[in-house]
Protein backbone atom coordinates (compact mmCIF):
# COMPACT_ATOMS: atom_id res chain seq x y z
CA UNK A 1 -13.66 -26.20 4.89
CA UNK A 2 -12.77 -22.82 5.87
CA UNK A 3 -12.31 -19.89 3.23
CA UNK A 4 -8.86 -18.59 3.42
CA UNK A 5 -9.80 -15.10 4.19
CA UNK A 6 -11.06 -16.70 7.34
CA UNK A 7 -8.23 -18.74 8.14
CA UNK A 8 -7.34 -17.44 11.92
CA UNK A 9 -4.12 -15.44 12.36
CA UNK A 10 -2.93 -14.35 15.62
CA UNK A 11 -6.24 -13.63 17.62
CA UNK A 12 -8.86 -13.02 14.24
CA UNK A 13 -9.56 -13.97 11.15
CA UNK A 14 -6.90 -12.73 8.41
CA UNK A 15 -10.00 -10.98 6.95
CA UNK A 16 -10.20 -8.69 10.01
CA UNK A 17 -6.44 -7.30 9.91
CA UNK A 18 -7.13 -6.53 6.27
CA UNK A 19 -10.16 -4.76 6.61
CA UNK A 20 -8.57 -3.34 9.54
CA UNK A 21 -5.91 -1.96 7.27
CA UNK A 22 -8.29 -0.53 5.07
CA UNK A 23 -10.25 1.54 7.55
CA UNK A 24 -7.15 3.42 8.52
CA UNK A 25 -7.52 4.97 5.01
CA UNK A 26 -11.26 6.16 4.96
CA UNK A 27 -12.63 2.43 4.14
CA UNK A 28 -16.36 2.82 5.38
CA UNK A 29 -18.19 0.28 2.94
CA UNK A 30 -17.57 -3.42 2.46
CA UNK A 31 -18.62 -5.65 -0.33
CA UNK A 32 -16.67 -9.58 -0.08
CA UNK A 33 -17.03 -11.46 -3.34
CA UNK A 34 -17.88 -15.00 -2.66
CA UNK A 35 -18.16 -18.21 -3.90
CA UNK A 36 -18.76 -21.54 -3.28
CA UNK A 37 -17.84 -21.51 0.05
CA UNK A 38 -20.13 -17.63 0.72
CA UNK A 39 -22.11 -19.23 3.84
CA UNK A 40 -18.61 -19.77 5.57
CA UNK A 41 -18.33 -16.24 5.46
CA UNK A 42 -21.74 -15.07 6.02
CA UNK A 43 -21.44 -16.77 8.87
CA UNK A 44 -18.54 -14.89 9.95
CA UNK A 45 -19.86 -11.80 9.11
CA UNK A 46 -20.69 -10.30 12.15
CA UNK A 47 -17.20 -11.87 14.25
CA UNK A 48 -14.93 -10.18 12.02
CA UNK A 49 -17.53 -6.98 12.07
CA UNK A 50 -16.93 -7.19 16.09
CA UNK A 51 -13.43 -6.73 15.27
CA UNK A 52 -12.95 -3.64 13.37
CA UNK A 53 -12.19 -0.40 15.11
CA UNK A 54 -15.17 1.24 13.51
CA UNK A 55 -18.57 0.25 12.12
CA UNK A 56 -18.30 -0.03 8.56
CA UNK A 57 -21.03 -1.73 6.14
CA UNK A 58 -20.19 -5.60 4.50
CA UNK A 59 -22.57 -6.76 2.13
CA UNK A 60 -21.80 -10.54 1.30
CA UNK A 61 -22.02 -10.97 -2.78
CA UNK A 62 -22.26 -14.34 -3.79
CA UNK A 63 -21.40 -15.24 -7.68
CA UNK A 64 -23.97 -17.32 -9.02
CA UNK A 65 -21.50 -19.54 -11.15
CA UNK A 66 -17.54 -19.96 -10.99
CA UNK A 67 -17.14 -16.25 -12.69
CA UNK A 68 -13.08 -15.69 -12.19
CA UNK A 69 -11.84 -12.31 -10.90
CA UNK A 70 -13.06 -10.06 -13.29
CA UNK A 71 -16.62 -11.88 -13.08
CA UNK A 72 -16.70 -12.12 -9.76
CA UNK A 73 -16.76 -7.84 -10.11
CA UNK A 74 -19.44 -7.74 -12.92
CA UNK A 75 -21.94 -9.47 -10.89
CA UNK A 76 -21.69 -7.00 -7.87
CA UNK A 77 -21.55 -4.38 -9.89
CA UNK A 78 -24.47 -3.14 -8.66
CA UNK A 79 -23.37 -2.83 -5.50
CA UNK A 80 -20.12 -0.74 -6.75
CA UNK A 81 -19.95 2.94 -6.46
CA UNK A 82 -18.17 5.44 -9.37
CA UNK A 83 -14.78 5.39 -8.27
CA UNK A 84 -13.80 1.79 -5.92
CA UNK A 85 -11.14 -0.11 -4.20
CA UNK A 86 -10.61 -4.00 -4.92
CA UNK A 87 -8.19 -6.33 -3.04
CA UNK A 88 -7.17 -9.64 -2.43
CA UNK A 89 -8.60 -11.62 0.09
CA UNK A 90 -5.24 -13.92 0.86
CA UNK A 91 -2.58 -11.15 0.87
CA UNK A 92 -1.49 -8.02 2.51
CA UNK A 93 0.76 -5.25 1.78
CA UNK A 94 1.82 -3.35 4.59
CA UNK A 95 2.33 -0.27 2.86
CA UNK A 96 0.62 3.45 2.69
CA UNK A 97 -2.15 3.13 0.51
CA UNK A 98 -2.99 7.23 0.47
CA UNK A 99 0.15 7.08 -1.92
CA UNK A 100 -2.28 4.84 -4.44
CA UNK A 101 -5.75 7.13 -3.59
CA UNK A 102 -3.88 10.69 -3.82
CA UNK A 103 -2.54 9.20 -7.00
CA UNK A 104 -5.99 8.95 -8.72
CA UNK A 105 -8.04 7.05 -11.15
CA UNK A 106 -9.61 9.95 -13.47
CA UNK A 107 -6.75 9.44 -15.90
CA UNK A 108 -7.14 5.68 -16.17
CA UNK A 109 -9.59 2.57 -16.06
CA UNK A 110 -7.59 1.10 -13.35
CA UNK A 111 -4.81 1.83 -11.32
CA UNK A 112 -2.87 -0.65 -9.48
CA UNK A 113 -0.77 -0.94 -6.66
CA UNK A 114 2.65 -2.47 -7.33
CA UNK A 115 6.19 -3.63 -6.13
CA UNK A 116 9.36 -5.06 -6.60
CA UNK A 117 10.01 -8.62 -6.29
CA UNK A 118 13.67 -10.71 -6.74
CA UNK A 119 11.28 -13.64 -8.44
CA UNK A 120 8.03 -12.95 -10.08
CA UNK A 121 7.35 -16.70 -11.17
CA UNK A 122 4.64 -16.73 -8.86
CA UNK A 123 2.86 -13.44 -9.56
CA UNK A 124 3.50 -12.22 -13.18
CA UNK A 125 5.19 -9.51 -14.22
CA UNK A 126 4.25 -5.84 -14.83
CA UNK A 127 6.32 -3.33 -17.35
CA UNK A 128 5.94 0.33 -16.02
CA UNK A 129 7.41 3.74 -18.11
CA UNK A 130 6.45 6.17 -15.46
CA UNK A 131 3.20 5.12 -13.90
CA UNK A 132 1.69 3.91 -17.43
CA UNK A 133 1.89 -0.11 -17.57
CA UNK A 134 2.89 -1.01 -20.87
CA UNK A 135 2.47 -4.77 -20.49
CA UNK A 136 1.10 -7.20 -17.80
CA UNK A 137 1.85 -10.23 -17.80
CA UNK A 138 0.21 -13.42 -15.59
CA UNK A 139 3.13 -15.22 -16.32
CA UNK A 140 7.31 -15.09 -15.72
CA UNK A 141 10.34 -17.42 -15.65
CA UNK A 142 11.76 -18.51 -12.77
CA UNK A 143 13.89 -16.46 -10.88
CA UNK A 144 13.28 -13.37 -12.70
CA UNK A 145 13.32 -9.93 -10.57
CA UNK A 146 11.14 -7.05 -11.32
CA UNK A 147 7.57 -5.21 -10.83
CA UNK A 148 4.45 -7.29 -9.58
CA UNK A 149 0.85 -6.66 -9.02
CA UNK A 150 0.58 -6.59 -5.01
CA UNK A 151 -3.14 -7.22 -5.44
CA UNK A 152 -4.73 -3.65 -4.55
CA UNK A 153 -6.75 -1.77 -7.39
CA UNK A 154 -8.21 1.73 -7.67
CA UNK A 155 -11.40 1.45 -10.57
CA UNK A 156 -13.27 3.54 -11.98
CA UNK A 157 -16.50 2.10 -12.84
CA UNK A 158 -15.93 2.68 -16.89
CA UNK A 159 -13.94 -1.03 -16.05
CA UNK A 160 -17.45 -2.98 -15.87
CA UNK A 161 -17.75 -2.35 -19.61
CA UNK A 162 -14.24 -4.25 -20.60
CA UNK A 163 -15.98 -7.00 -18.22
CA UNK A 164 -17.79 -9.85 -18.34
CA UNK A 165 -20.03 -12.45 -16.73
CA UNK A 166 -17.21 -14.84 -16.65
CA UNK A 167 -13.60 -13.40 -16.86
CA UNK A 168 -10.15 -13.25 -15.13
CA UNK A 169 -9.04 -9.86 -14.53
CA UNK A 170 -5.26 -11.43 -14.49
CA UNK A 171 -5.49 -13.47 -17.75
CA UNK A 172 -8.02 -11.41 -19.52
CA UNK A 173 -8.75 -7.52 -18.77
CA UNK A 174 -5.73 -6.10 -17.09
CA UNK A 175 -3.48 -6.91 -20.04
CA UNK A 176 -5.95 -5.71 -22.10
CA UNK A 177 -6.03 -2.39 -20.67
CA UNK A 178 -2.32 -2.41 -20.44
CA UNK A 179 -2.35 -2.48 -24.28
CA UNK A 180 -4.26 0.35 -24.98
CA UNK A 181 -2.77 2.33 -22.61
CA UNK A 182 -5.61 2.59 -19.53
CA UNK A 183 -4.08 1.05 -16.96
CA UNK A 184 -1.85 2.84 -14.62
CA UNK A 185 0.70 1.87 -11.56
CA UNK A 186 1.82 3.33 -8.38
CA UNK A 187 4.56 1.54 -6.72
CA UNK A 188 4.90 1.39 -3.01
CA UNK A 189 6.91 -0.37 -0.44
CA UNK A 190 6.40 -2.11 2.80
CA UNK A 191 5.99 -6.01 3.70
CA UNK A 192 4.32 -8.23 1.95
CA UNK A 193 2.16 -11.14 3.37
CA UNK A 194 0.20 -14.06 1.38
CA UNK A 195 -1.28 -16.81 3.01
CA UNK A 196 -1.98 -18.99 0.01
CA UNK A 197 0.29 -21.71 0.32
CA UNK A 198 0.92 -23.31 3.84
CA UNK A 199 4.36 -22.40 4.25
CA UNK A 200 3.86 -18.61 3.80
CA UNK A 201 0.48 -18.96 6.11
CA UNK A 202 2.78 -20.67 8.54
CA UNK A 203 4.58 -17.65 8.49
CA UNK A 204 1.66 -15.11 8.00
CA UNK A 205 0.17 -16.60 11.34
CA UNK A 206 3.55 -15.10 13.27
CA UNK A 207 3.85 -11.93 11.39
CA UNK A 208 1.00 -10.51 10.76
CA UNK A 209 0.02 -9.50 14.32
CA UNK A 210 3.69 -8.20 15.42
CA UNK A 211 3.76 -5.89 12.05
CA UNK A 212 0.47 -4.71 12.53
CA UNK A 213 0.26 -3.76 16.39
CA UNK A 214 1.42 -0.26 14.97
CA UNK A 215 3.24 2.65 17.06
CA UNK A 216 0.67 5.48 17.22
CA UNK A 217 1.17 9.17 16.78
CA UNK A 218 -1.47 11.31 18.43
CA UNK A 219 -1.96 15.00 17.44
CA UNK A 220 -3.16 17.61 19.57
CA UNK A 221 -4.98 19.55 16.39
CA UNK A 222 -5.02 23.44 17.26
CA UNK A 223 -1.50 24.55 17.75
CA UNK A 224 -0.19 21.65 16.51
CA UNK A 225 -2.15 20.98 13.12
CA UNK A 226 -3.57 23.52 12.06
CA UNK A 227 -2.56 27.55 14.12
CA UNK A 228 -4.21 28.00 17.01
CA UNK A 229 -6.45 31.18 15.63
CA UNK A 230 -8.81 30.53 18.94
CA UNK A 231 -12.01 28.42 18.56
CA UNK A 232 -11.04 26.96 14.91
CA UNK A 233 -14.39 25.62 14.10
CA UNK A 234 -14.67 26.32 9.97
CA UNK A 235 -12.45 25.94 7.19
CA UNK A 236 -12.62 29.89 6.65
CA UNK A 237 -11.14 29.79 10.11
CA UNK A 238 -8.46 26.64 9.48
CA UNK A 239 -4.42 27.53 8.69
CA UNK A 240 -2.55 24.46 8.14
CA UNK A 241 0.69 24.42 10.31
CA UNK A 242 3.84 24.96 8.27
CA UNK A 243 4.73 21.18 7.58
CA UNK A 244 1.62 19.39 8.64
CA UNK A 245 0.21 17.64 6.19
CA UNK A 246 3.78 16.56 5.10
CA UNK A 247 4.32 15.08 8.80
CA UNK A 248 1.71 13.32 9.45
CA UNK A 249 2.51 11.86 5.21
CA UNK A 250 5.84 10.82 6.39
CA UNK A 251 4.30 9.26 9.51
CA UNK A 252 2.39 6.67 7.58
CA UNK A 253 5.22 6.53 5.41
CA UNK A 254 6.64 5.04 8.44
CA UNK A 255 3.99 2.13 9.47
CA UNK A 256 2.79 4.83 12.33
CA UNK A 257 -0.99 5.09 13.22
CA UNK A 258 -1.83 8.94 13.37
CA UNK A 259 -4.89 9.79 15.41
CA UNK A 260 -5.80 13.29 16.22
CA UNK A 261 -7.59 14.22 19.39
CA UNK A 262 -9.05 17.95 20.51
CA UNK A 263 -11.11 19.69 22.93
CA UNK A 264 -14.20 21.43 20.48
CA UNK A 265 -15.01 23.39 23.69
CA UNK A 266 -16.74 26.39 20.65
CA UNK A 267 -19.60 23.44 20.89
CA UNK A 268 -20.48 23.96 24.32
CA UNK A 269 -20.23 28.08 23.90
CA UNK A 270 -22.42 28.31 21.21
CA UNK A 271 -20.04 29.24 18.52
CA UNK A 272 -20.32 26.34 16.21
CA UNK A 273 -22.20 23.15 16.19
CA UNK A 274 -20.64 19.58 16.22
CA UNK A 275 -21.65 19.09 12.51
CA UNK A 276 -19.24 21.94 11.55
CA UNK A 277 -16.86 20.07 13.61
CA UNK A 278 -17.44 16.88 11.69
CA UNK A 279 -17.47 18.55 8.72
CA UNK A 280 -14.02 20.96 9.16
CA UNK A 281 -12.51 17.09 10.20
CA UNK A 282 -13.43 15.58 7.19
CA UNK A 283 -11.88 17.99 5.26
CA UNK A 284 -9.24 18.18 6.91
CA UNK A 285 -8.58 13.99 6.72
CA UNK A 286 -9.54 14.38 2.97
CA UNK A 287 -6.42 17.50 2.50
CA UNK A 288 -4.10 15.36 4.34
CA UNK A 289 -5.28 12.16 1.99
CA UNK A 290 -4.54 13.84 -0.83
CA UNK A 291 -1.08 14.85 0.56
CA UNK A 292 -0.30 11.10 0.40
CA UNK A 293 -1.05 10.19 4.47
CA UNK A 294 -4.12 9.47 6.27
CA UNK A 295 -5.38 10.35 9.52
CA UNK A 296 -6.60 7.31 11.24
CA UNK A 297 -9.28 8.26 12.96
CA UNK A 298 -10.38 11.54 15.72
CA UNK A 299 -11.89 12.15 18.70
CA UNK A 300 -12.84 15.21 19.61
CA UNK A 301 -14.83 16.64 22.76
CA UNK A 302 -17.43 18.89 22.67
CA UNK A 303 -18.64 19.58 26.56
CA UNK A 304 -17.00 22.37 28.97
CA UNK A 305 -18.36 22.69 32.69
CA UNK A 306 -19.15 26.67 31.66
CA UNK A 307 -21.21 26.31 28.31
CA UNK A 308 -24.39 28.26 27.48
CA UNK A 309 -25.69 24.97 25.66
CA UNK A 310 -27.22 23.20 28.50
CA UNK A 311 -27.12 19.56 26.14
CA UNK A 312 -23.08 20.34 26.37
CA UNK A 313 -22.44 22.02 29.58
CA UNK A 314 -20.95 19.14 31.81
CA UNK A 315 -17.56 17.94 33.01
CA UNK A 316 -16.55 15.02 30.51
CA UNK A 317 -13.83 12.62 31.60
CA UNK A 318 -12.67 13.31 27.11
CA UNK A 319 -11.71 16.64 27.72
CA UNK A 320 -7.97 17.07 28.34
CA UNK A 321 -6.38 17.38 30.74
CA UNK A 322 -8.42 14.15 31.40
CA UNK A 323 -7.25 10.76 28.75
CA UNK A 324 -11.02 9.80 27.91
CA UNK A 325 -9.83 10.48 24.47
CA UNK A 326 -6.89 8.34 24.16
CA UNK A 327 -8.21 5.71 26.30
CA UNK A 328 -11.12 5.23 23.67
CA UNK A 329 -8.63 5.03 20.92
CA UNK A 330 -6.62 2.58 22.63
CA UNK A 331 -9.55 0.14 23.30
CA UNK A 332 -10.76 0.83 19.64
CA UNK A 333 -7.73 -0.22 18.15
CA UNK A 334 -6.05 -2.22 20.45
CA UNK A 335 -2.91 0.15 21.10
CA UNK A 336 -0.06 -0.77 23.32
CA UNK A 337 0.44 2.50 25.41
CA UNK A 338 3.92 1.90 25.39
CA UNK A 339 4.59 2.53 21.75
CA UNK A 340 2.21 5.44 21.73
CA UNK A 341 3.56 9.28 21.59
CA UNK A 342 1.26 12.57 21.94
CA UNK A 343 2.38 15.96 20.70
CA UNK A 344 0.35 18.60 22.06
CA UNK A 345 1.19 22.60 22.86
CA UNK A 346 -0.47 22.45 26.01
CA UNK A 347 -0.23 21.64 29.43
CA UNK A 348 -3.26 19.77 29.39
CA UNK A 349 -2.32 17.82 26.04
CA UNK A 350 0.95 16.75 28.59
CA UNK A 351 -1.44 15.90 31.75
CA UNK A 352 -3.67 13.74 29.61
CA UNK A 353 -0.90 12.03 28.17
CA UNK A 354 0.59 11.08 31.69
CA UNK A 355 -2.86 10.15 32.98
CA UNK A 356 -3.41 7.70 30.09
CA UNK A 357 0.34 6.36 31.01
CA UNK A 358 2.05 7.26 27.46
CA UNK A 359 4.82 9.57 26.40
CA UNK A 360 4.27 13.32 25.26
CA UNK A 361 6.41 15.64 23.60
CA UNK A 362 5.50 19.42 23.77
CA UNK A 363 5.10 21.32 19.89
CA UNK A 364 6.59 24.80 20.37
CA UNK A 365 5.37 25.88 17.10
CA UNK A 366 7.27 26.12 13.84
CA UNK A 367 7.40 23.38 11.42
CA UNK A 368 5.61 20.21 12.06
CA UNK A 369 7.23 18.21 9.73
CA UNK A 370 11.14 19.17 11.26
CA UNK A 371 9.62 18.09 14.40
CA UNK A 372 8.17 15.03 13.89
CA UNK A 373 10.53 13.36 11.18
CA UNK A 374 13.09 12.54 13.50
CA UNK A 375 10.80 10.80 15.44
CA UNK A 376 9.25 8.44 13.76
CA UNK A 377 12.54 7.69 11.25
CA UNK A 378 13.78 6.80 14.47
């Protein structure tokens, strides 16, 4: 018997597109509640692992008796960190899920993702005033529209004490922290996949892999992100381009992958280290996460033929005008070049482009955001 997480769709497991989904948001660690069936998917592990377009940890935590949802949660809780995401394993909403993370938890035990829905009989129904839920209910009549729990929760860890070792977090805690006024909502929109029942797998099989083979947005970063003040290797050094932030935000709006690729030649002169670069593009993804989009995932090059570090002083087929860049990025997540667009400021961002047989379009400067958004509305 195979766990439904597991159940192939298109090319992978399901489990892979969804963890895939949650990488492009800053998803590094893993933890899959279990039960009966937890070898299946220990077994698995390392397939779906092979899939991913980064290493990220799993851990595998088995329940040691039929503990519902909520149970399920207290008996990994050691394995849960202060502030965590929870999801189904048999459903996917194709939706922007920096709008629930820049949304926050620190006013609320749990925060939920949530959307509209012409019948709720098979999902419950939520009330919302604002973002505060004011009732949730597992249960609705027939044919009833409204607000439904899409099965994607922000928690803070103050949750594991309204837990316990055998509970539904459906039946049991979320209306209870609906009543006293600790659980919050963010609504979203996008498509919405189960594979529970056969017909809507039958259908999840198809879909899945067509919505999810994304159009990708690549950003040049200096000149284009953030102003080119020459060698931008700090934050004290780092001005946002008018519009940025709220660009590459409307891009995800959009379903678009954003990745950002740059030549870090300051590495190779001796003017900053590639830590600093790590650490200036970390901030920078966590600014533009907070702005309600995500940045995918970088590349960045660090080697020029003329640096005074000898470990970085080489020609490197990643530094533009050359595509090693985008030609990583489209092997680590499985791009089709065709639906991929570069904007860069440069003649090399344009060359590299060509070379790695996409389209470019050249920034000028000025507002990123009036730029891009008729693009990708488009």
């Amino acid at each position: 018997m195979t766990p439904k997480p597991l159940l192939p769709c298109g090319d992978r497991p399901f489990l892979a597109w969804l963890m895939r989904e949650f990488i492009r948001f800053g998803v590094e660690e893993f933890v899959l509640l279990t039960g009966h069936l937890s070898a299946e998917v220990e077994a698995r592990v390392a397939t779906v692992s092979a899939l991913l377009p980064r290493d990220v940890s799993i851990v595998v935590s088995r329940e040691p008796v039929r503990a519902g949802t909520g149970g399920a949660i207290w008996h990994t809780r050691n394995h849960l960190a202060e502030r965590f995401l929870l999801c189904n394993g048999d459903s996917l909403f194709d939706c922007n899920l920096a709008r629930l993370l820049s949304a926050g938890a620190s006013d609320a035990a749990v925060r939920i993702l949530l959307r509209e829905a012409g019948d709720t009989s098979r999902y419950g129904r939520v009330r919302l005033e604002r973002d505060l839920v004011t009732e949730f209910s597992p249960q609705a009549g027939a044919g009833q529209g409204g607000m439904i729990d899409a099965g994607i929760y922000l928690f803070n860890r103050v949750v594991l004490d309204d837990l316990s070792p055998v509970c539904s977090l459906e039946a049991d805690i979320l209306p209870r922290l609906a009543a006293r006024g600790a659980l919050r909502g963010t609504v979203a929109d996008g498509a919405f996949r189960a594979i529970g029942i056969p017909e809507d797998y039958v259908l999840a099989q198809r879909e899945i892999p067509q919505l999810l083979r994304r159009r990708a947005l690549f950003l040049d970063r200096d000149g284009v992100i953030n102003v080119d003040h020459g060698f931008v290797g700090t934050r004290e050094h780092f001005e946002w381009m008018p519009g940025a932030r709220e660009a590459i935000r409307t891009a995800t709006d959009a379903g678009w992958h954003v990745f950002v690729i740059t030549n870090q030649s300051g590495v190779a002169r001796g003017l900053y280290d590639e830590a600093a670069v790590m650490a200036l593009h970390g901030w920078m993804t966590d600014e533009v996460r907070r702005a309600g989009g995500t940045i995918d995932d970088i590349r960045y090059c660090p080697f020029h033929p003329d640096g005074v570090v000898a470990a970085y002083r080489k020609v490197s087929d990643w530094r533009k005008p050359a595509p090693g860049m985008l030609l990583d990025l489209i092997r680590a997540w499985e791009l089709d070049r065709e639906r991929c667009l570069l904007i860069g400021d440069q003649d090399t961002d344009m060359a590299a482009a060509a070379a790695a047989g996409m389209e470019a379009l050249r920034f000028s400067g000025g507002n990123l955001l009036e730029f891009i958004r008729p693009i990708v509305d488009g």
